[in-house]
PDB file of N, CA and C in Angstrom:
ATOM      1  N   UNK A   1     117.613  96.551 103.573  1.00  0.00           N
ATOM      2  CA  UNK A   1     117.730  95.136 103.345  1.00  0.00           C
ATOM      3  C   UNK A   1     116.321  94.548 103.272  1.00  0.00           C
ATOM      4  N   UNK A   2     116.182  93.995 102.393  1.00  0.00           N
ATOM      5  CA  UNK A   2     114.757  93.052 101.809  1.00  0.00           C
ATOM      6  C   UNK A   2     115.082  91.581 102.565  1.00  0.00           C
ATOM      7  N   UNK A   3     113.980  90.977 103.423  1.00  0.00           N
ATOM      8  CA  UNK A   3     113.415  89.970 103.433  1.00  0.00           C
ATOM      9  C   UNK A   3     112.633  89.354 103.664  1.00  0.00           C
ATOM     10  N   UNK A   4     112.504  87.905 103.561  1.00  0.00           N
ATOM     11  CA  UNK A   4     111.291  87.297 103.371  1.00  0.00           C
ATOM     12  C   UNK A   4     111.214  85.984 104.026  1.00  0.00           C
ATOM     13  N   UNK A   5     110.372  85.370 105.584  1.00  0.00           N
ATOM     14  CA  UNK A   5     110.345  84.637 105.995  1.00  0.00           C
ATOM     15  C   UNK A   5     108.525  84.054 105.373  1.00  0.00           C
ATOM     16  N   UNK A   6     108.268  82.848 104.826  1.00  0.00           N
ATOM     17  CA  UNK A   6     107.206  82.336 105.101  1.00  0.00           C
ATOM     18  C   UNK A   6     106.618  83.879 104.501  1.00  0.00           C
ATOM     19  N   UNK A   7     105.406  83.941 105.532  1.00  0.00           N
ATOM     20  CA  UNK A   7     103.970  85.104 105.030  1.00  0.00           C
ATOM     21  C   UNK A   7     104.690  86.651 105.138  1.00  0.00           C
ATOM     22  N   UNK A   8     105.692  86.574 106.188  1.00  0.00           N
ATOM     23  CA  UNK A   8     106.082  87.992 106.343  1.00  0.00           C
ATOM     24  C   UNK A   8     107.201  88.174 105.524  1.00  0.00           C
ATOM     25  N   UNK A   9     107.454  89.616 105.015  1.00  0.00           N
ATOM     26  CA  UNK A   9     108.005  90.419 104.054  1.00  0.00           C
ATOM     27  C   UNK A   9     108.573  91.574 104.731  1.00  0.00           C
ATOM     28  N   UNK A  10     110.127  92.149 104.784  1.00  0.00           N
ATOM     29  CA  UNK A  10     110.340  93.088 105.856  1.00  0.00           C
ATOM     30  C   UNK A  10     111.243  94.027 104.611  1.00  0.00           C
ATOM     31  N   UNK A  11     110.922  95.197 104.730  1.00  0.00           N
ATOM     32  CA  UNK A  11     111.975  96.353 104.193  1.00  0.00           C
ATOM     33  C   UNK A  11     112.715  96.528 105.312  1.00  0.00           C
ATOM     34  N   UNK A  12     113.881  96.981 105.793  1.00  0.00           N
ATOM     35  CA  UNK A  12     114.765  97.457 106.713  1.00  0.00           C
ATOM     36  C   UNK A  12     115.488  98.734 106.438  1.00  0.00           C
ATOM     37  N   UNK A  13     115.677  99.701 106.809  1.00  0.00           N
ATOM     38  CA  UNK A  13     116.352 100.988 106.617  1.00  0.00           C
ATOM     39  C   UNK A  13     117.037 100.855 107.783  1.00  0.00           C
ATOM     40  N   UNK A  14     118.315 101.685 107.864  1.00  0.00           N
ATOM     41  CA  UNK A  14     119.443 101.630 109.263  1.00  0.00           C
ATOM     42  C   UNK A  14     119.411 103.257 108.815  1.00  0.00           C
ATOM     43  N   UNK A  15     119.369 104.226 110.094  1.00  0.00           N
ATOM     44  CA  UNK A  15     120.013 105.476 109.923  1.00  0.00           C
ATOM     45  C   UNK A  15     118.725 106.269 108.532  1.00  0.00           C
ATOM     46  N   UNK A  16     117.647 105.814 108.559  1.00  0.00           N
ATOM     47  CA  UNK A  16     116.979 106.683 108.040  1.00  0.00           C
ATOM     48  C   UNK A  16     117.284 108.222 107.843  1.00  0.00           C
ATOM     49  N   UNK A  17     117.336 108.789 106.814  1.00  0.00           N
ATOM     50  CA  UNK A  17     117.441 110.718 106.485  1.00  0.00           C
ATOM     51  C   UNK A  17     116.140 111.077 105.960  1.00  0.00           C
ATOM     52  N   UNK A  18     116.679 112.331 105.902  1.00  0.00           N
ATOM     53  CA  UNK A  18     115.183 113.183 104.798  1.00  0.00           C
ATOM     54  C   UNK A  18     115.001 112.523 103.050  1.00  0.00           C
ATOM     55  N   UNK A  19     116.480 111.946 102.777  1.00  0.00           N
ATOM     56  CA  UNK A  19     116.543 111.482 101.889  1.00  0.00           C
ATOM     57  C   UNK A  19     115.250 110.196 101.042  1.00  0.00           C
ATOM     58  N   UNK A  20     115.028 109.534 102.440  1.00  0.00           N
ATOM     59  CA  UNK A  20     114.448 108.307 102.405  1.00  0.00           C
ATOM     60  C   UNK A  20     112.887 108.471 102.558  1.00  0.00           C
ATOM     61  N   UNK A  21     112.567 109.983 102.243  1.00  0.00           N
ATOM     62  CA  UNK A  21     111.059 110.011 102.402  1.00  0.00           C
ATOM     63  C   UNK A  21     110.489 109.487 101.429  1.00  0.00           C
ATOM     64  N   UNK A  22     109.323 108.886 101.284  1.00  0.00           N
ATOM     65  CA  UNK A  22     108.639 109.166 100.165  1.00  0.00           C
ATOM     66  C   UNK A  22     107.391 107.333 100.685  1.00  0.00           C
ATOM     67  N   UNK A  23     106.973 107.428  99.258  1.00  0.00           N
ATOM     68  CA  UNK A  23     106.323 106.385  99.578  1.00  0.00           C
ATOM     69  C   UNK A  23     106.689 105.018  99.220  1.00  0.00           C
ATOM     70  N   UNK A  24     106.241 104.056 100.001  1.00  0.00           N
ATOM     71  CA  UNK A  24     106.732 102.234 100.245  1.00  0.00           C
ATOM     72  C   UNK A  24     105.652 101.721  99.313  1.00  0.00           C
ATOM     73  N   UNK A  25     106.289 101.015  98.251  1.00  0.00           N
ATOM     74  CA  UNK A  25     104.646  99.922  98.320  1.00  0.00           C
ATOM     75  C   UNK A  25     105.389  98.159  97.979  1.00  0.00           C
ATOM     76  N   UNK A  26     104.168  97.263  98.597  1.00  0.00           N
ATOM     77  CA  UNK A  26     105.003  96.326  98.305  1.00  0.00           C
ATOM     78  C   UNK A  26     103.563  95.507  97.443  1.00  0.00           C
ATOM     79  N   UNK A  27     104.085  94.767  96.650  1.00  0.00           N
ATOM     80  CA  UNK A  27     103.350  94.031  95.918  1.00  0.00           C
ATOM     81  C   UNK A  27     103.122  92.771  95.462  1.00  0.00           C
ATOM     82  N   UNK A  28     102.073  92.101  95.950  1.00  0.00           N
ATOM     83  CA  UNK A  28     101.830  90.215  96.194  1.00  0.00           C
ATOM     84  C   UNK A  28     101.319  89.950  95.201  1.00  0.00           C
ATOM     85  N   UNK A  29     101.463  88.712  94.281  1.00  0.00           N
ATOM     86  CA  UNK A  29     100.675  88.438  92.844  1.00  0.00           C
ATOM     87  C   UNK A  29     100.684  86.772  92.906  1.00  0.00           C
ATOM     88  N   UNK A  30      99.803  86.367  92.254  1.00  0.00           N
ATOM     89  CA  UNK A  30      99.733  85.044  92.176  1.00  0.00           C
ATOM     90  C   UNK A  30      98.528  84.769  90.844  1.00  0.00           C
ATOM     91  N   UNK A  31      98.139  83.738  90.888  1.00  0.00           N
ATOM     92  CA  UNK A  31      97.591  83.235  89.647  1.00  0.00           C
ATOM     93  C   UNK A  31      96.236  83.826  89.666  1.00  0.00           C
ATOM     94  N   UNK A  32      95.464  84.134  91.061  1.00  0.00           N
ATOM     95  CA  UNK A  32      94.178  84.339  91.535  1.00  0.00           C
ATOM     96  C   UNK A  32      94.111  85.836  91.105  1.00  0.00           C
ATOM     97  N   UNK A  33      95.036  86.938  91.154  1.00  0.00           N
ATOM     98  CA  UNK A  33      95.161  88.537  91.791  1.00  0.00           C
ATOM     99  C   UNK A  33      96.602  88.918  91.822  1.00  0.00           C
ATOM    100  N   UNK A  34      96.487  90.245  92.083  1.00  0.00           N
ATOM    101  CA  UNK A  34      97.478  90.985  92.374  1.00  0.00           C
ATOM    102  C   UNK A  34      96.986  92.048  93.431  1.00  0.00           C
ATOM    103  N   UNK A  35      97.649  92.442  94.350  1.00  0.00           N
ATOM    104  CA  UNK A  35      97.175  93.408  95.372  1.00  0.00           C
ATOM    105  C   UNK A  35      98.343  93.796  96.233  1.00  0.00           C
ATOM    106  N   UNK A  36      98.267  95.371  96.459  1.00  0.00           N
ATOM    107  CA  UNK A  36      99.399  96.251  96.763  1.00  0.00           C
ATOM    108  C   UNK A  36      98.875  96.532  97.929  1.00  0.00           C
ATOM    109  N   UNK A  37      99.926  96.805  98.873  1.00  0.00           N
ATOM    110  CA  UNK A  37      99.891  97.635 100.142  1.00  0.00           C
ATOM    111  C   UNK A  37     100.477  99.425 100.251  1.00  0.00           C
ATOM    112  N   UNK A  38     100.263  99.935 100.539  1.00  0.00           N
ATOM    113  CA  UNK A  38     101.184 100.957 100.193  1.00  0.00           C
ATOM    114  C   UNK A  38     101.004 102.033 101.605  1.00  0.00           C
ATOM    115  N   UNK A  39     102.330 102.639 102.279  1.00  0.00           N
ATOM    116  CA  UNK A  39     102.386 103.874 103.300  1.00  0.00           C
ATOM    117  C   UNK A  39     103.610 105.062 102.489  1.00  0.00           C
ATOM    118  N   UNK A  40     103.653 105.910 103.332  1.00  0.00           N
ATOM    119  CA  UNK A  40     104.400 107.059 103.583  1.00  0.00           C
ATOM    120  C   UNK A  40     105.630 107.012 104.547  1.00  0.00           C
ATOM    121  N   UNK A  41     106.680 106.999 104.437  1.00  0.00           N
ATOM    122  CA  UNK A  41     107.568 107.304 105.406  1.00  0.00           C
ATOM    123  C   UNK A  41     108.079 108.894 105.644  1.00  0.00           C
ATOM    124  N   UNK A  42     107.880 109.478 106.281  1.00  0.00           N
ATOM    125  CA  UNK A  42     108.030 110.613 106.353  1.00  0.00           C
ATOM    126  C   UNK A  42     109.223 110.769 107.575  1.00  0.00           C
ATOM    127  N   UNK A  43     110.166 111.265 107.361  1.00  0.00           N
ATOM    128  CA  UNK A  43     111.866 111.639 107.943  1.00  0.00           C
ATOM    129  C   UNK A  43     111.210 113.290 108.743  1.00  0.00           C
ATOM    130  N   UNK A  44     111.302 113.198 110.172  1.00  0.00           N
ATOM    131  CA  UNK A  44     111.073 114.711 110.600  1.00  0.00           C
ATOM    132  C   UNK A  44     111.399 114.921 112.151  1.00  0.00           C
ATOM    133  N   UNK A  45     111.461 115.630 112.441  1.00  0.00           N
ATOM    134  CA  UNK A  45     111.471 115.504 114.252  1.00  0.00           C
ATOM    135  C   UNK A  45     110.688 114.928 114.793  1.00  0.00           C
ATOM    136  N   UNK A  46     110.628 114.638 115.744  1.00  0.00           N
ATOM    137  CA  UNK A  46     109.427 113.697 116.404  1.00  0.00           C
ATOM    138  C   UNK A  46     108.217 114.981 116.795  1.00  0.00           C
ATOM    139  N   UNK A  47     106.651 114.367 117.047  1.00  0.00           N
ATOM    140  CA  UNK A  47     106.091 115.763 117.653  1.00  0.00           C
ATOM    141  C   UNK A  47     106.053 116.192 118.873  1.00  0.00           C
ATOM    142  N   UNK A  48     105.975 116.886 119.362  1.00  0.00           N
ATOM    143  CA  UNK A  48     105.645 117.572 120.726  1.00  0.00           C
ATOM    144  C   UNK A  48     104.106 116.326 121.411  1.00  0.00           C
ATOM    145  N   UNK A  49     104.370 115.566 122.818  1.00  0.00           N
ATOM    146  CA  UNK A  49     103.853 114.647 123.103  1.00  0.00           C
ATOM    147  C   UNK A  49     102.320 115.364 123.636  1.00  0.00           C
ATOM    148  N   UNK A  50     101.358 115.395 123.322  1.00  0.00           N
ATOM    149  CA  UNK A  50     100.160 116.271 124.237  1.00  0.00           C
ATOM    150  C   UNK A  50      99.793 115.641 125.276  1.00  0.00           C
ATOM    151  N   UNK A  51      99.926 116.382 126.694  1.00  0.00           N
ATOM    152  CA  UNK A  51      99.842 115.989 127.504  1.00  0.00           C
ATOM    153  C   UNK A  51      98.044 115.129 128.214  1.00  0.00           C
ATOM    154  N   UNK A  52      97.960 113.993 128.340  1.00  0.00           N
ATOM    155  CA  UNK A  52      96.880 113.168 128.433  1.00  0.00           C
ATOM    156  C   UNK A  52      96.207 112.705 127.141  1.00  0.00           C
ATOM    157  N   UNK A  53      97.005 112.482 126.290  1.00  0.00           N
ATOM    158  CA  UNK A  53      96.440 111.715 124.781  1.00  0.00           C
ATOM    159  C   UNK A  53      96.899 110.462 125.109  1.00  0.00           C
ATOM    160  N   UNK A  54      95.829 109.919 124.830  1.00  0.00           N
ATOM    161  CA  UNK A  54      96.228 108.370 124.356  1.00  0.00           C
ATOM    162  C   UNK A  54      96.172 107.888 123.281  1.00  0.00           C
ATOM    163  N   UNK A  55      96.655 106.890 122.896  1.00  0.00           N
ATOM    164  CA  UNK A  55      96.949 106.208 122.037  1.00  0.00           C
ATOM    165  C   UNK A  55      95.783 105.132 121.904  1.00  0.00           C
ATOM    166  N   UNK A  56      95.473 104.672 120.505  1.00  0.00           N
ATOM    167  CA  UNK A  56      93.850 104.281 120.303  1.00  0.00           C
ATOM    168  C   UNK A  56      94.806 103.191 119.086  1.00  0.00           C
ATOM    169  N   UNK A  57      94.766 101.839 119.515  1.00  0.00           N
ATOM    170  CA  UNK A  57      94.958 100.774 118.738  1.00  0.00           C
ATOM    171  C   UNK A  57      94.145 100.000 118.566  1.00  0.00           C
ATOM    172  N   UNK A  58      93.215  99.760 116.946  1.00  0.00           N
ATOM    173  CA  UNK A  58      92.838  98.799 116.732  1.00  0.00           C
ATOM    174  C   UNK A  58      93.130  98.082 115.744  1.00  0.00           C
ATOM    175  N   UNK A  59      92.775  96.474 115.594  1.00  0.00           N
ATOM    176  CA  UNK A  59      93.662  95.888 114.084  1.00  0.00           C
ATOM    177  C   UNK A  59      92.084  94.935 114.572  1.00  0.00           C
ATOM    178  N   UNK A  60      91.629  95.054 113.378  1.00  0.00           N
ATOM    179  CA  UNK A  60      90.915  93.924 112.819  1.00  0.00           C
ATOM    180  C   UNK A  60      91.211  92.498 112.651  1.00  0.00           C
ATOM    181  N   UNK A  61      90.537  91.463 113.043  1.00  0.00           N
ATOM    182  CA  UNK A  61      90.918  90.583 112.920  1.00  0.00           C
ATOM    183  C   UNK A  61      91.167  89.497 111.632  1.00  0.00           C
ATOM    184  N   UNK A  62      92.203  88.810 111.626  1.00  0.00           N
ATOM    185  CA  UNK A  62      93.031  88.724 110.344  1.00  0.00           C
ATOM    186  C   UNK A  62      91.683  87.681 109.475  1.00  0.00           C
ATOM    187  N   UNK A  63      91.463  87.955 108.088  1.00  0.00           N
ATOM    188  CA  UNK A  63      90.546  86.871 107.748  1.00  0.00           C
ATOM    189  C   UNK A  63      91.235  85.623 107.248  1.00  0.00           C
ATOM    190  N   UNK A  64      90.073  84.528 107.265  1.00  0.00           N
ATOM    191  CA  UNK A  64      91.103  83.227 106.971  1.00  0.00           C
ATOM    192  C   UNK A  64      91.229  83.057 106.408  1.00  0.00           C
ATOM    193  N   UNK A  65      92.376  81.701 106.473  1.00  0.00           N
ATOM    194  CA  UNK A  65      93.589  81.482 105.133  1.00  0.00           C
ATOM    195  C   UNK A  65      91.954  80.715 104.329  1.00  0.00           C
ATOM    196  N   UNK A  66      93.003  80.884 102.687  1.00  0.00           N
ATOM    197  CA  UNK A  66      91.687  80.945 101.883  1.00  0.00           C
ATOM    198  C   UNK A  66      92.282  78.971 101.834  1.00  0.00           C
ATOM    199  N   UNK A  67      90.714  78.572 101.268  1.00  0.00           N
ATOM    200  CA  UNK A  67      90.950  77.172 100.604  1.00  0.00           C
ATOM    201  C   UNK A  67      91.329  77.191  99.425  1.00  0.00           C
ATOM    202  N   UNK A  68      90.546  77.286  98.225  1.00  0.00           N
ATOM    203  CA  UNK A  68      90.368  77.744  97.077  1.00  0.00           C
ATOM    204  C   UNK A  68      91.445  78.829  96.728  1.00  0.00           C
ATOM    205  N   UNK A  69      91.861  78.770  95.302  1.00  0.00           N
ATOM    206  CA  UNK A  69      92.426  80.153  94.335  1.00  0.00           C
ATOM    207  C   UNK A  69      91.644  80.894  95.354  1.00  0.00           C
ATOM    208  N   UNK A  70      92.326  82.200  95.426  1.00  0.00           N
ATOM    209  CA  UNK A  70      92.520  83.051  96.049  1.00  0.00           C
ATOM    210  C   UNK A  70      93.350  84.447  95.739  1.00  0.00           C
ATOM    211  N   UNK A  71      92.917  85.641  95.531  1.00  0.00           N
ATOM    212  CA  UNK A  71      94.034  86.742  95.041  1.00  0.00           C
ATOM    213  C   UNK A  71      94.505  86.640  96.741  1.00  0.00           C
ATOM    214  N   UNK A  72      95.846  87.594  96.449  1.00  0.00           N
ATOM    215  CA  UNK A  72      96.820  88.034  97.806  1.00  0.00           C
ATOM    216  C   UNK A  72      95.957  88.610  98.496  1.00  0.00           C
ATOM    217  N   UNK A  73      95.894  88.189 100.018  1.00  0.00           N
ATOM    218  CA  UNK A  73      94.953  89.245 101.501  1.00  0.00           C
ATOM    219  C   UNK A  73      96.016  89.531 102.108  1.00  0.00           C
ATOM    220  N   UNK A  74      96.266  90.950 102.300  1.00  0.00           N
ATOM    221  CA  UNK A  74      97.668  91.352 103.583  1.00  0.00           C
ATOM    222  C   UNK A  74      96.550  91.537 104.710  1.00  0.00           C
ATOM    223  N   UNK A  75      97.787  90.458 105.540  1.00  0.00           N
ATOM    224  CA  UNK A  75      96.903  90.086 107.234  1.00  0.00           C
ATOM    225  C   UNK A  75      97.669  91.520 107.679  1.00  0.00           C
ATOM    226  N   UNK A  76      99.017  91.839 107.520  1.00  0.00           N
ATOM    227  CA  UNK A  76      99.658  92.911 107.555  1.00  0.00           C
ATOM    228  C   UNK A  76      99.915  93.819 106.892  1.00  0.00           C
ATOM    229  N   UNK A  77      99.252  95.123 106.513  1.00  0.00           N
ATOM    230  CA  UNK A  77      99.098  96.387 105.676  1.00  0.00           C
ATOM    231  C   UNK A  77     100.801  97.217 105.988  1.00  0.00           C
ATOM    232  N   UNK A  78     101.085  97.848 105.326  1.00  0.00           N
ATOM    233  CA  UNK A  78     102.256  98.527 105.449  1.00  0.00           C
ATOM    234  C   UNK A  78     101.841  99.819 106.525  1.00  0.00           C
ATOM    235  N   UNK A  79     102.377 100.509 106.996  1.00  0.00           N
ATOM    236  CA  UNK A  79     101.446 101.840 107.670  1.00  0.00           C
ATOM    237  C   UNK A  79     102.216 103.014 107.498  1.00  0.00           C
ATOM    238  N   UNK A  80     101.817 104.082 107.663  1.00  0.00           N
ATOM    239  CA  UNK A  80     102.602 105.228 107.375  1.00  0.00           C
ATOM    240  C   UNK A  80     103.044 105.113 108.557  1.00  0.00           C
ATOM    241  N   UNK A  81     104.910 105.782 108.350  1.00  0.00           N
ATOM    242  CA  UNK A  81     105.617 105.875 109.742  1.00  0.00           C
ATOM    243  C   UNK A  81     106.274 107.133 109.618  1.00  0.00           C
ATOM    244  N   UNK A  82     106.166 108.216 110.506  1.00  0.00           N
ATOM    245  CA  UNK A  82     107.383 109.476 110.739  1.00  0.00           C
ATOM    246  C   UNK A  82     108.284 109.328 111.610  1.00  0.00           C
ATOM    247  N   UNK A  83     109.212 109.415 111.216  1.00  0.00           N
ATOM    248  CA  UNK A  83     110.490 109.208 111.704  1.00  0.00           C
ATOM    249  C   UNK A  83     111.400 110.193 112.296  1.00  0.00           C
ATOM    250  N   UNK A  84     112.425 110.003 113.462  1.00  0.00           N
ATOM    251  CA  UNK A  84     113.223 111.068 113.451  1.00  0.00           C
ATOM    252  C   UNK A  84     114.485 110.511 112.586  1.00  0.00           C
ATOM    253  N   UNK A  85     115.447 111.995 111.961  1.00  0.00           N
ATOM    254  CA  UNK A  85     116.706 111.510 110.975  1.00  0.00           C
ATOM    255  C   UNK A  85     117.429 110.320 112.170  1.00  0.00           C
ATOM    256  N   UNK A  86     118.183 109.613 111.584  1.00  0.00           N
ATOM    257  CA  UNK A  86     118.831 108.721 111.936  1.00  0.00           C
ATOM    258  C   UNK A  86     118.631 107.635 112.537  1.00  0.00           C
ATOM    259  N   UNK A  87     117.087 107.391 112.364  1.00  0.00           N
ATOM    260  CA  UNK A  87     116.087 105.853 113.680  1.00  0.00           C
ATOM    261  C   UNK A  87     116.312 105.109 112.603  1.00  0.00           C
ATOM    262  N   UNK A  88     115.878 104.170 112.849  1.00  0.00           N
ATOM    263  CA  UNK A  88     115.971 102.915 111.881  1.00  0.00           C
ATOM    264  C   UNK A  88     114.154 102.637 111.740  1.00  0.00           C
ATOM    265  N   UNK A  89     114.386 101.850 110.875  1.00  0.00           N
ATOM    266  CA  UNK A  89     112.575 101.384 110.597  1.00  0.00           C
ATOM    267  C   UNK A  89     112.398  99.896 109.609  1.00  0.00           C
ATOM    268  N   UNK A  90     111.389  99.420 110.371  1.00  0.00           N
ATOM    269  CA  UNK A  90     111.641  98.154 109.617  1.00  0.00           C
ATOM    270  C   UNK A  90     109.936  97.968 108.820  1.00  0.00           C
ATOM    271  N   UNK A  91     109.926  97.833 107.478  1.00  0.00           N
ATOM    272  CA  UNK A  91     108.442  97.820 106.743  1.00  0.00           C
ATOM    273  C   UNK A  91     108.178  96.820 107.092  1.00  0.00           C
ATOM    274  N   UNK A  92     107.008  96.277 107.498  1.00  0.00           N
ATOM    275  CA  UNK A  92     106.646  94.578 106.813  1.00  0.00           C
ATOM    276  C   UNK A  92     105.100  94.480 106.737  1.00  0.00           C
ATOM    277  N   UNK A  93     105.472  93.722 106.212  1.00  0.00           N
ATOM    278  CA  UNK A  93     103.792  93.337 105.612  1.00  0.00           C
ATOM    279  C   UNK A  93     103.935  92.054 105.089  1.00  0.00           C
ATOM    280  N   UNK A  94     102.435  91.204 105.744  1.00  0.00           N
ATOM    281  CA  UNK A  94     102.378  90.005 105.761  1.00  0.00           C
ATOM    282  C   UNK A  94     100.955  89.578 104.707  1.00  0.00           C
ATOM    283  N   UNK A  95     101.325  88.278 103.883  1.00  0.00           N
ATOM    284  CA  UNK A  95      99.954  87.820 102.721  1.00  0.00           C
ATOM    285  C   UNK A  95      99.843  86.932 102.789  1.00  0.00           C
ATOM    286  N   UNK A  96      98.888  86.576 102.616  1.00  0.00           N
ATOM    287  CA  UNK A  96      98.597  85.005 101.944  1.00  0.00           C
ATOM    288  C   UNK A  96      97.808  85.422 100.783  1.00  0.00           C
ATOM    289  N   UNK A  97      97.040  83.931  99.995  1.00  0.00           N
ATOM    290  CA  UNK A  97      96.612  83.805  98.794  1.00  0.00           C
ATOM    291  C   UNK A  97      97.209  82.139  98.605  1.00  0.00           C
ATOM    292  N   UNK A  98      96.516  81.600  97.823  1.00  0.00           N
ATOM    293  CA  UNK A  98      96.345  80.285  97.038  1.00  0.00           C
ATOM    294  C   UNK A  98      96.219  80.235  95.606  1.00  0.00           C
ATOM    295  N   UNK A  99      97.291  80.393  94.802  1.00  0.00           N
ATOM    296  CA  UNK A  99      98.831  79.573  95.257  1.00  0.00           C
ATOM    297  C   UNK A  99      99.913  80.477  95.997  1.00  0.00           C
ATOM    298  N   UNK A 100     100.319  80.187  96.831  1.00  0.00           N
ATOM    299  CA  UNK A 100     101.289  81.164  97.902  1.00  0.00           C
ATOM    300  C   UNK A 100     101.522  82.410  96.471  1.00  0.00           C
ATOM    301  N   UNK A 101     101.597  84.004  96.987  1.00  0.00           N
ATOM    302  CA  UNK A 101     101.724  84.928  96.395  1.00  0.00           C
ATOM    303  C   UNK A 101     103.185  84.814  96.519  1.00  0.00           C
ATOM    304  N   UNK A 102     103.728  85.997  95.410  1.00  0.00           N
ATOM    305  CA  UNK A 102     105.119  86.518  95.203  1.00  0.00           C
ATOM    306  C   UNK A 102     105.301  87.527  95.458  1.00  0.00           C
TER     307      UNK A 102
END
């Protein structure tokens, strides 16, 4: 299921398979640009957890909303996700641009 609140944009899958691998892209256009996001969903067992790894999150901070024409900026990039069969997964990815992108 596709939708679309305001800046954010969500793909939804229920019950993901092997079927549903492949790659996502979503694509913002406006009068300024056009600019794609694009990941991998990959359907597989989960991995074996290594014991004392951590997990290393960083996200850059979002740049600002433009004044001026503007091509599409995703504040939210799509990301590659592996999945186990049957999880659910939800894409989204968030833009702006001036005049609001499509």
């Amino acid at each position: 299921m596709i939708s679309s609140v305001g800046v954010k944009h969500h793909l939804a899958i229920k019950n993901v398979q092997a079927a549903d691998n492949g790659r996502f892209t979503v694509q913002a256009m406006n009068a300024a640009g056009i600019k794609q996001s694009t990941c991998m969903l990959i359907v597989a067992p989960a991995p074996t957890p290594i014991p004392g790894a951590k997990s290393v999150a960083n996200s850059p901070a979002p740049p600002e909303t433009p004044i001026g024409p503007s091509a599409p900026i995703f504040l939210k990039d799509l990301k590659n996700s592996p999945l186990k069969p049957g999880s659910q997964i939800i894409l989204e990815a968030r833009v702006v641009g001036h005049p609001e992108p499509q």
